[in-house]
C-alpha atoms as a PDB file:
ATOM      1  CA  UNK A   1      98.941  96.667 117.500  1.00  0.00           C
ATOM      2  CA  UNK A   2     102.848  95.828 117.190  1.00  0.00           C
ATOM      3  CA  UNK A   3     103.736  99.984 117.354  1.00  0.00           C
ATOM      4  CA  UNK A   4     102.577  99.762 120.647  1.00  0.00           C
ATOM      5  CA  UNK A   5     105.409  97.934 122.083  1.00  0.00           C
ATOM      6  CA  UNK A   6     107.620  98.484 119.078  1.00  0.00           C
ATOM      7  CA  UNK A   7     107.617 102.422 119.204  1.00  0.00           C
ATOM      8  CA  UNK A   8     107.660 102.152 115.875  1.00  0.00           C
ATOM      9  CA  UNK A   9     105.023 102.749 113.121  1.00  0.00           C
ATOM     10  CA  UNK A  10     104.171 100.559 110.037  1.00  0.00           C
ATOM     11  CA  UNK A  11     103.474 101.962 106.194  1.00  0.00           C
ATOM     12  CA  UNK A  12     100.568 100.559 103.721  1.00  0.00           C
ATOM     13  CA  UNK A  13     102.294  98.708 101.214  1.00  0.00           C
ATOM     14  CA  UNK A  14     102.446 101.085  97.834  1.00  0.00           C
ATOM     15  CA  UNK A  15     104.479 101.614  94.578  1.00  0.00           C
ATOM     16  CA  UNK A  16     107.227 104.109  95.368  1.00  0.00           C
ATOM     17  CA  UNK A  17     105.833 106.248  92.427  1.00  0.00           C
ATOM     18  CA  UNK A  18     102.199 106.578  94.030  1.00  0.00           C
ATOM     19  CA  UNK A  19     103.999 107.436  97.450  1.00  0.00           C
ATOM     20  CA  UNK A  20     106.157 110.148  96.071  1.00  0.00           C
ATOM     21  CA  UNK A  21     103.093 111.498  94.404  1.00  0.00           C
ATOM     22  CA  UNK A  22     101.480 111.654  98.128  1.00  0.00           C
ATOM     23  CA  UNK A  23     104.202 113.138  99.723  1.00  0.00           C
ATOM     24  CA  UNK A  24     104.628 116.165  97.098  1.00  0.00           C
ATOM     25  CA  UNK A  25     101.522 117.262  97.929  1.00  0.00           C
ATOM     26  CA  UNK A  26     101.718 116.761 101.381  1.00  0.00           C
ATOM     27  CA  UNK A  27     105.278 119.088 101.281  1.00  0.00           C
ATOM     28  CA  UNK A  28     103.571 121.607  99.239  1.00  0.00           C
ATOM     29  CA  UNK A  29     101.279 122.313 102.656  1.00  0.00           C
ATOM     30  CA  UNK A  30     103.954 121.866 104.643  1.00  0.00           C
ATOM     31  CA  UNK A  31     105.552 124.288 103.746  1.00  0.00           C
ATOM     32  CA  UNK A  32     102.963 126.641 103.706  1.00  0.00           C
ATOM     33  CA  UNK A  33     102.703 127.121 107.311  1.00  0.00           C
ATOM     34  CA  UNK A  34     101.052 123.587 109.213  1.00  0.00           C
ATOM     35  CA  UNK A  35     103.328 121.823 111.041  1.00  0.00           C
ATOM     36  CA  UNK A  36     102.831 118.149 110.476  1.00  0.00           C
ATOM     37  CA  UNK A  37     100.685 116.715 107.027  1.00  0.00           C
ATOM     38  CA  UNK A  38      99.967 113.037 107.736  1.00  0.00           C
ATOM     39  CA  UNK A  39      98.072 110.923 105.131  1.00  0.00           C
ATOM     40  CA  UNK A  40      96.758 107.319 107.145  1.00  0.00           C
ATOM     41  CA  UNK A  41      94.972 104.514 105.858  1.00  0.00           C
ATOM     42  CA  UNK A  42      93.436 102.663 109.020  1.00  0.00           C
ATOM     43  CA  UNK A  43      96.529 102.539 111.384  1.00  0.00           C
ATOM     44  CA  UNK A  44      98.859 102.485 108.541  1.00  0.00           C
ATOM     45  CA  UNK A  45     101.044 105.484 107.480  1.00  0.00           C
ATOM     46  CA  UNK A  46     100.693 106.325 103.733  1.00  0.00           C
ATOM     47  CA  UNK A  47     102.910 109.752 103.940  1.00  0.00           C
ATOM     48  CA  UNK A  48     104.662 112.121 106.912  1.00  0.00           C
ATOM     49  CA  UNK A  49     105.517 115.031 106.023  1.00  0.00           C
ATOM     50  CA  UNK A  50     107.117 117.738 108.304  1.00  0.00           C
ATOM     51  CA  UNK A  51     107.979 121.257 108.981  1.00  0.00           C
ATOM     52  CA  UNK A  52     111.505 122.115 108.447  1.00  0.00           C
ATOM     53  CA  UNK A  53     113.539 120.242 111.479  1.00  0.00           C
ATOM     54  CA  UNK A  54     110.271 118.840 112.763  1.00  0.00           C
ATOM     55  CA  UNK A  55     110.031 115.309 113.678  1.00  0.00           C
ATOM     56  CA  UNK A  56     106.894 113.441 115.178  1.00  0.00           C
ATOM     57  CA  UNK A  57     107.799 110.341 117.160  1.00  0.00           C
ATOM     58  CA  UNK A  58     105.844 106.824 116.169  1.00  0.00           C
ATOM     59  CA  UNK A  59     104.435 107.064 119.437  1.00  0.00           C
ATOM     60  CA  UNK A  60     102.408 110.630 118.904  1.00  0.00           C
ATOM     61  CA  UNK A  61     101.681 108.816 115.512  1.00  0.00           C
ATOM     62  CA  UNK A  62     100.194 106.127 117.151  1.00  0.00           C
ATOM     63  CA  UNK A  63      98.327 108.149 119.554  1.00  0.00           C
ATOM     64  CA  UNK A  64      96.970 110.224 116.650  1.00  0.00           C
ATOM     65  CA  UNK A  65      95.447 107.247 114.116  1.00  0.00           C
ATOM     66  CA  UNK A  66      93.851 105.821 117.755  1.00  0.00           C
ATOM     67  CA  UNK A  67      92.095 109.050 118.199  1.00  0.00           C
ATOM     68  CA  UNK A  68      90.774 109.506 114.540  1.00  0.00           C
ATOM     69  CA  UNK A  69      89.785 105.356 114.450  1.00  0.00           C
ATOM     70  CA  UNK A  70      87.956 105.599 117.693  1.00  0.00           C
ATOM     71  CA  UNK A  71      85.436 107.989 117.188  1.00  0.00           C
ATOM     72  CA  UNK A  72      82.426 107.770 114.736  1.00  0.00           C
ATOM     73  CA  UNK A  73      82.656 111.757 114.781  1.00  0.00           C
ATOM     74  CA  UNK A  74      85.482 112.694 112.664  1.00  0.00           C
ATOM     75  CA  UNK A  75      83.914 110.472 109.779  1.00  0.00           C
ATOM     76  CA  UNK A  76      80.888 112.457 109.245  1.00  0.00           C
ATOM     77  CA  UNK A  77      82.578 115.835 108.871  1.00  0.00           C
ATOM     78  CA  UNK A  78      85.586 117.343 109.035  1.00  0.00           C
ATOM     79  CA  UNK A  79      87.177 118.251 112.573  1.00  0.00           C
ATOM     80  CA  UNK A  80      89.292 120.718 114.337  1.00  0.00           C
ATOM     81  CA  UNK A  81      90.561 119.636 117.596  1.00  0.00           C
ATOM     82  CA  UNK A  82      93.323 120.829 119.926  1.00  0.00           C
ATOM     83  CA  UNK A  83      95.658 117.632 120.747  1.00  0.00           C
ATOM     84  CA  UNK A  84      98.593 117.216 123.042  1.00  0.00           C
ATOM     85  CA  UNK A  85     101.258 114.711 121.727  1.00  0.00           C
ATOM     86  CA  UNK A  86     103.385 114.424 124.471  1.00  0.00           C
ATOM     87  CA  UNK A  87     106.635 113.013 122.886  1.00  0.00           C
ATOM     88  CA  UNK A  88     106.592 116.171 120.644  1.00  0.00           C
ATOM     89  CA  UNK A  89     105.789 118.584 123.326  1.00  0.00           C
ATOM     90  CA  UNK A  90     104.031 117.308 126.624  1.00  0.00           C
ATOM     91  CA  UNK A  91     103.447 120.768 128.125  1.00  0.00           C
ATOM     92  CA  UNK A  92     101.582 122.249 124.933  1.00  0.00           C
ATOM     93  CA  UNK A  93      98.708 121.901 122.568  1.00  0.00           C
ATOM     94  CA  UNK A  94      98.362 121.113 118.971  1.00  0.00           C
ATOM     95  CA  UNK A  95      95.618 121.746 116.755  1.00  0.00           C
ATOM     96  CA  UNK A  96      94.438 118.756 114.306  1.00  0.00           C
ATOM     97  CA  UNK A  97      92.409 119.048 111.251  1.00  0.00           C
ATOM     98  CA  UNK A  98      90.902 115.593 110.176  1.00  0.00           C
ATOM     99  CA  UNK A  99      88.665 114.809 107.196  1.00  0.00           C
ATOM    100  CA  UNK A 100      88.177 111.424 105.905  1.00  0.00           C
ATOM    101  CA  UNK A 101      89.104 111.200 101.905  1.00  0.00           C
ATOM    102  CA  UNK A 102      87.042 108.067 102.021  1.00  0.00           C
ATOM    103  CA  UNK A 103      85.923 105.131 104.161  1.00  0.00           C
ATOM    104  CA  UNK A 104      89.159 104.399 105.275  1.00  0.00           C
ATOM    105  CA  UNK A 105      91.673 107.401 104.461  1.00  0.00           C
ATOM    106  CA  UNK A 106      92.275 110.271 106.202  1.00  0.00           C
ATOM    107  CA  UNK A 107      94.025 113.290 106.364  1.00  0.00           C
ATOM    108  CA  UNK A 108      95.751 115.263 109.260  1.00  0.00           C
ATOM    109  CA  UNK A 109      96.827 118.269 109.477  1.00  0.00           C
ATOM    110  CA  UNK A 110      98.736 119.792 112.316  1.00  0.00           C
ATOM    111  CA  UNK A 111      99.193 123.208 113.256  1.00  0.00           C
ATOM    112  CA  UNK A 112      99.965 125.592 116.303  1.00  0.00           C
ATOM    113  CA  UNK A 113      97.671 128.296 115.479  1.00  0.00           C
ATOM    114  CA  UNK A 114      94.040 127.905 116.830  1.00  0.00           C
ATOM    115  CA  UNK A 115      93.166 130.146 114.070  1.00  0.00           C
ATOM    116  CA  UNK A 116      94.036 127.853 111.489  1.00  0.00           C
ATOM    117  CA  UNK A 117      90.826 126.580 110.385  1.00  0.00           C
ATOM    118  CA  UNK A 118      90.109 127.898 106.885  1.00  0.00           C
ATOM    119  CA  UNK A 119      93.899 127.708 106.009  1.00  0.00           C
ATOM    120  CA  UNK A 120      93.558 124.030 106.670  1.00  0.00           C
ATOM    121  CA  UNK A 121      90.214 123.307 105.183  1.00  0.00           C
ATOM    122  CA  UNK A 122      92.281 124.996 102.168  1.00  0.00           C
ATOM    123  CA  UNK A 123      95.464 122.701 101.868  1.00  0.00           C
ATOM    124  CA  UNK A 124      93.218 119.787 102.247  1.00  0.00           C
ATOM    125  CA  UNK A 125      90.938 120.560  99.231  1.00  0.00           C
ATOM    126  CA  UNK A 126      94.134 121.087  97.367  1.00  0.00           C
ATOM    127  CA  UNK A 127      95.481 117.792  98.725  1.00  0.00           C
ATOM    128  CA  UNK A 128      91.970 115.839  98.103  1.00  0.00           C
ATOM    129  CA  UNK A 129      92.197 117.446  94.390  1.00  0.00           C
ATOM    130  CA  UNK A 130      95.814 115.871  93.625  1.00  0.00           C
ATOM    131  CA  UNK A 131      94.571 112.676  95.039  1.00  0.00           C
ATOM    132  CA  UNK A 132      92.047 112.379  93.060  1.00  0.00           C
ATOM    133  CA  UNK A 133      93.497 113.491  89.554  1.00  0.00           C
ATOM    134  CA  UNK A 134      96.349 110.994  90.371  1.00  0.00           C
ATOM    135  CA  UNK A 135      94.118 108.260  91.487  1.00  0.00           C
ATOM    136  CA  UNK A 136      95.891 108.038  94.538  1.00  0.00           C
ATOM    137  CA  UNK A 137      92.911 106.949  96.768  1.00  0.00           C
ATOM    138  CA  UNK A 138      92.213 104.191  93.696  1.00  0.00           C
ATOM    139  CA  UNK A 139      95.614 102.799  94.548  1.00  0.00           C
ATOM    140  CA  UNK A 140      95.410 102.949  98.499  1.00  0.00           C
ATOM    141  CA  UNK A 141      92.193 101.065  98.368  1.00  0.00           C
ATOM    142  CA  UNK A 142      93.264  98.321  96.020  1.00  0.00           C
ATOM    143  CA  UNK A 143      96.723  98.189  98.363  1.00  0.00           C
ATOM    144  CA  UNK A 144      93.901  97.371 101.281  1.00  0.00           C
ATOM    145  CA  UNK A 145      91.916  94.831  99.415  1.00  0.00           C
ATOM    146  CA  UNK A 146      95.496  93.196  98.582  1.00  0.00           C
ATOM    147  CA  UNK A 147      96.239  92.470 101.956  1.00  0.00           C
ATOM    148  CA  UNK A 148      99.684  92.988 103.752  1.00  0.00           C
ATOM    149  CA  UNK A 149     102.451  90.356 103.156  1.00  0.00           C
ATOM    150  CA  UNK A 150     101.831  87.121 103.630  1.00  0.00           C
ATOM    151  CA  UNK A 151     104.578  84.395 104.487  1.00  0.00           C
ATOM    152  CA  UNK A 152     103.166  81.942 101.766  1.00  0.00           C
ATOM    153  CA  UNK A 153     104.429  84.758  99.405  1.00  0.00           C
ATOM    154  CA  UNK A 154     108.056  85.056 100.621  1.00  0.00           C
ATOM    155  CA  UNK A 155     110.689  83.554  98.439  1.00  0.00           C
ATOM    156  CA  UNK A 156     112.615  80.102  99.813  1.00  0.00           C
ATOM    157  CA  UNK A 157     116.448  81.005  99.979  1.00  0.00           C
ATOM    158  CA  UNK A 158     118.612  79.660  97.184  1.00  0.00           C
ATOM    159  CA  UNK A 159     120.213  75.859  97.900  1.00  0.00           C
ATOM    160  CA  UNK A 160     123.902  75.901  98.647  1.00  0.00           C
ATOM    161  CA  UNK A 161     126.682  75.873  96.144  1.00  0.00           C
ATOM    162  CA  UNK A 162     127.868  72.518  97.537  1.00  0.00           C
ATOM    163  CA  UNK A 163     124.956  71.345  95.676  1.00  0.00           C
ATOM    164  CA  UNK A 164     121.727  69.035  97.009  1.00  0.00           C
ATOM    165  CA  UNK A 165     121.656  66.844  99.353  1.00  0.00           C
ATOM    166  CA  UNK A 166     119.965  63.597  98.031  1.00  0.00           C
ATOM    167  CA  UNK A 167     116.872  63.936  99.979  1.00  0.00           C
ATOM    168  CA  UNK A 168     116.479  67.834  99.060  1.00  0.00           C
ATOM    169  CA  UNK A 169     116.917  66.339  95.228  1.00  0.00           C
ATOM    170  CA  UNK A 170     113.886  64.199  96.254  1.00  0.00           C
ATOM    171  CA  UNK A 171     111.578  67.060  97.735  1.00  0.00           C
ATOM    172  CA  UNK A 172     112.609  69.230  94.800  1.00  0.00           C
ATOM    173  CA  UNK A 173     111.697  66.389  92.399  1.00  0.00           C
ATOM    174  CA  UNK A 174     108.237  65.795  94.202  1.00  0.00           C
ATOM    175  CA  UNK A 175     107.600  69.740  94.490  1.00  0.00           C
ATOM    176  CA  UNK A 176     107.942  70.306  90.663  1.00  0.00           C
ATOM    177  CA  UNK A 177     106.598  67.461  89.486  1.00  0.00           C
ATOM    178  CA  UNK A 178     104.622  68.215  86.048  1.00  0.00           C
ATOM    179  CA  UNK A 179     101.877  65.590  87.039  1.00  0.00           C
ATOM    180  CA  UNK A 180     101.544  67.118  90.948  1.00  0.00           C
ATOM    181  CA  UNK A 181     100.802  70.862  90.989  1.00  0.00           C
ATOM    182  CA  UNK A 182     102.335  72.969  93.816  1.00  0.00           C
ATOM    183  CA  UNK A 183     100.663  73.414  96.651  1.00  0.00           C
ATOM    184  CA  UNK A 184     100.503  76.759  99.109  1.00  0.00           C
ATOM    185  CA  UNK A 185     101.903  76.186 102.492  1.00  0.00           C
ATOM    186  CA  UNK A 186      98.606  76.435 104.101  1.00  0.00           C
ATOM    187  CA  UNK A 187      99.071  75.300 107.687  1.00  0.00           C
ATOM    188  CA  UNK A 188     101.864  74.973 108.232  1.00  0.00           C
ATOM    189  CA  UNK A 189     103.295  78.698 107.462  1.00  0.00           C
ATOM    190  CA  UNK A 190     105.533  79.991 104.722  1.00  0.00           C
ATOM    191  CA  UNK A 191     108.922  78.558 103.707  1.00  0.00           C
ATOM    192  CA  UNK A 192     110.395  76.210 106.731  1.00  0.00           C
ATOM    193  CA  UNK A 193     107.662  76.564 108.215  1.00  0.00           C
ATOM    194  CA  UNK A 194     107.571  80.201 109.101  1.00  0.00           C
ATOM    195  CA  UNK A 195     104.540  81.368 110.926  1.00  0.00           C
ATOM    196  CA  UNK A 196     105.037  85.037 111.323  1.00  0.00           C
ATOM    197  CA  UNK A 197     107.620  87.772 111.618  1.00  0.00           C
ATOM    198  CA  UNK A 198     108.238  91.386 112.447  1.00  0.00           C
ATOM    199  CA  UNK A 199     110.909  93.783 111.829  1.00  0.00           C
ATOM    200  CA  UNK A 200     112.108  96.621 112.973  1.00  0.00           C
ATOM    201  CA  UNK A 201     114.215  99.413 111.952  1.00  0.00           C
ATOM    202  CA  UNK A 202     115.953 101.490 114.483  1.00  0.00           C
ATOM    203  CA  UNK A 203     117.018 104.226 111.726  1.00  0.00           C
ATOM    204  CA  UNK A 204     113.559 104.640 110.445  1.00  0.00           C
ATOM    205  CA  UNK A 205     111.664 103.932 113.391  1.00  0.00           C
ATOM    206  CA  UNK A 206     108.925 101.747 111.106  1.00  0.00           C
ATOM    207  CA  UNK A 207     108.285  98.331 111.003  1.00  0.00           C
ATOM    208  CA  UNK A 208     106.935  95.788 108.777  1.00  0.00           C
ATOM    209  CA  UNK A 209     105.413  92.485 109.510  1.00  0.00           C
ATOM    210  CA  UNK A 210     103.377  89.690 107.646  1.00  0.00           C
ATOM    211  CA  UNK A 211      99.632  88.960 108.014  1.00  0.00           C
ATOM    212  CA  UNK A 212      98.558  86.235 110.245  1.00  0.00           C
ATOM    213  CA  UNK A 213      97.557  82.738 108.542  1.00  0.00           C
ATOM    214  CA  UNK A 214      97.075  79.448 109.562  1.00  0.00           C
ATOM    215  CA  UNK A 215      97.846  78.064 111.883  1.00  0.00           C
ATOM    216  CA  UNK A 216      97.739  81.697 114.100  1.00  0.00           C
ATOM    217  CA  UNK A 217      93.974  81.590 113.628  1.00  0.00           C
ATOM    218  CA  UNK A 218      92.975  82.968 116.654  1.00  0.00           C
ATOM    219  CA  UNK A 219      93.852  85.877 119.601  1.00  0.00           C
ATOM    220  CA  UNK A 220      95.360  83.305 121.759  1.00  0.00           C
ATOM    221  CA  UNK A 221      97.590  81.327 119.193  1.00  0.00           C
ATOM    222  CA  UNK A 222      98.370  84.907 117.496  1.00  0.00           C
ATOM    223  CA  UNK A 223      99.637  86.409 121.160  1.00  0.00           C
ATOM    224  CA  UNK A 224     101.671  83.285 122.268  1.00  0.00           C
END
């Protein structure tokens, strides 16, 4: 996982429309009392919300979606656990509430009060409610199905004013050829010859990356 070494965490791809709906609802809670309202898909961050001058670093993020994703527990019912994130506070405990919206969604709820139980169990059947009238979970699962980006999809930069060179006439000729249909850039990457990439923003502390495709087929290719 990239956010290990990258301190930085990624988002599932969605229309900016579906992910305002998400966060609304997620601020509503918020500021009703629980700290931190996190919606995940997998390891992927769908909304953050926070309290009012709280911040949760991509690492505690991190640490959070490994904790829900490793145990079979939290998927057959819904969970209150106390948590220590140690970039927001390494000398104290959270409490979590987790429930699973689906197979692959969850929700997590963060609060300092051990007594928080019912309150929680309350803001997320109000949250699971808006979801679901807004087909917000319909959207998040086709956005998995889809894929992330791929680097066959990315768009080849625009040729120079100066104009073609003779032999980039030629290729152009020979790509768009009527009689010789294009071709995807399978094996050999994305536009000259890209394999993969990652970026990272420093003011956002997210990053965003493309799937891997062939020729980064396997563990060993994909980590060199």
């Amino acid at each position: 996982n990239p956010a290990t070494f990258l301190h930085a965490y990624t988002c599932l791809p969605l229309a900016n429309a579906t992910r305002q709906a998400a966060s609304a609802i997620l601020q509503d809670v918020a500021d009703s009392g629980v700290l931190f309202a996190i919606l995940m898909c997998k390891h992927k961050v769908i909304s953050l919300v926070g309290a009012q001058k709280a911040s949760l670093h991509p690492d505690d993020i991190l640490l959070l979606s490994n904790f829900v994703m490793s145990s079979e527990s939290f998927r057959t019912s819904e969970s209150f656990s106390p948590i220590c994130l140690p970039r927001y506070n390494p000398l104290a405990f959270l409490h979590a509430y987790v429930h699973f919206l689906d197979v692959d969604t969850y929700l997590m709820l963060l609060t300092t009060s051990s007594d928080a139980f019912y309150h929680l169990k309350d803001c997320r059947i109000r949250i699971e409610t808006v979801l679901l009238k807004s087909n917000i979970l319909s959207e998040v699962q086709r956005s998995l199905l889809d894929g992330g980006i791929q680097v066959e999809d990315l768009h080849v930069a625009p040729l120079p004013r100066s104009g073609p060179s003779p032999h980039q006439v030629q290729q152009i000729l020979q790509t768009d050829s009527p009689e010789r249909p294009r071709e995807p850039f399978v094996g050999i990457g994305g536009p000259a010859g890209l394999w993969h990439f990652i970026y990272r923003s420093i003011y956002l502390d997210q990053y965003v990356s493309t799937e891997f495709s062939p020729p980064l087929n396997n563990h060993q290719q994909q980590k060199r």
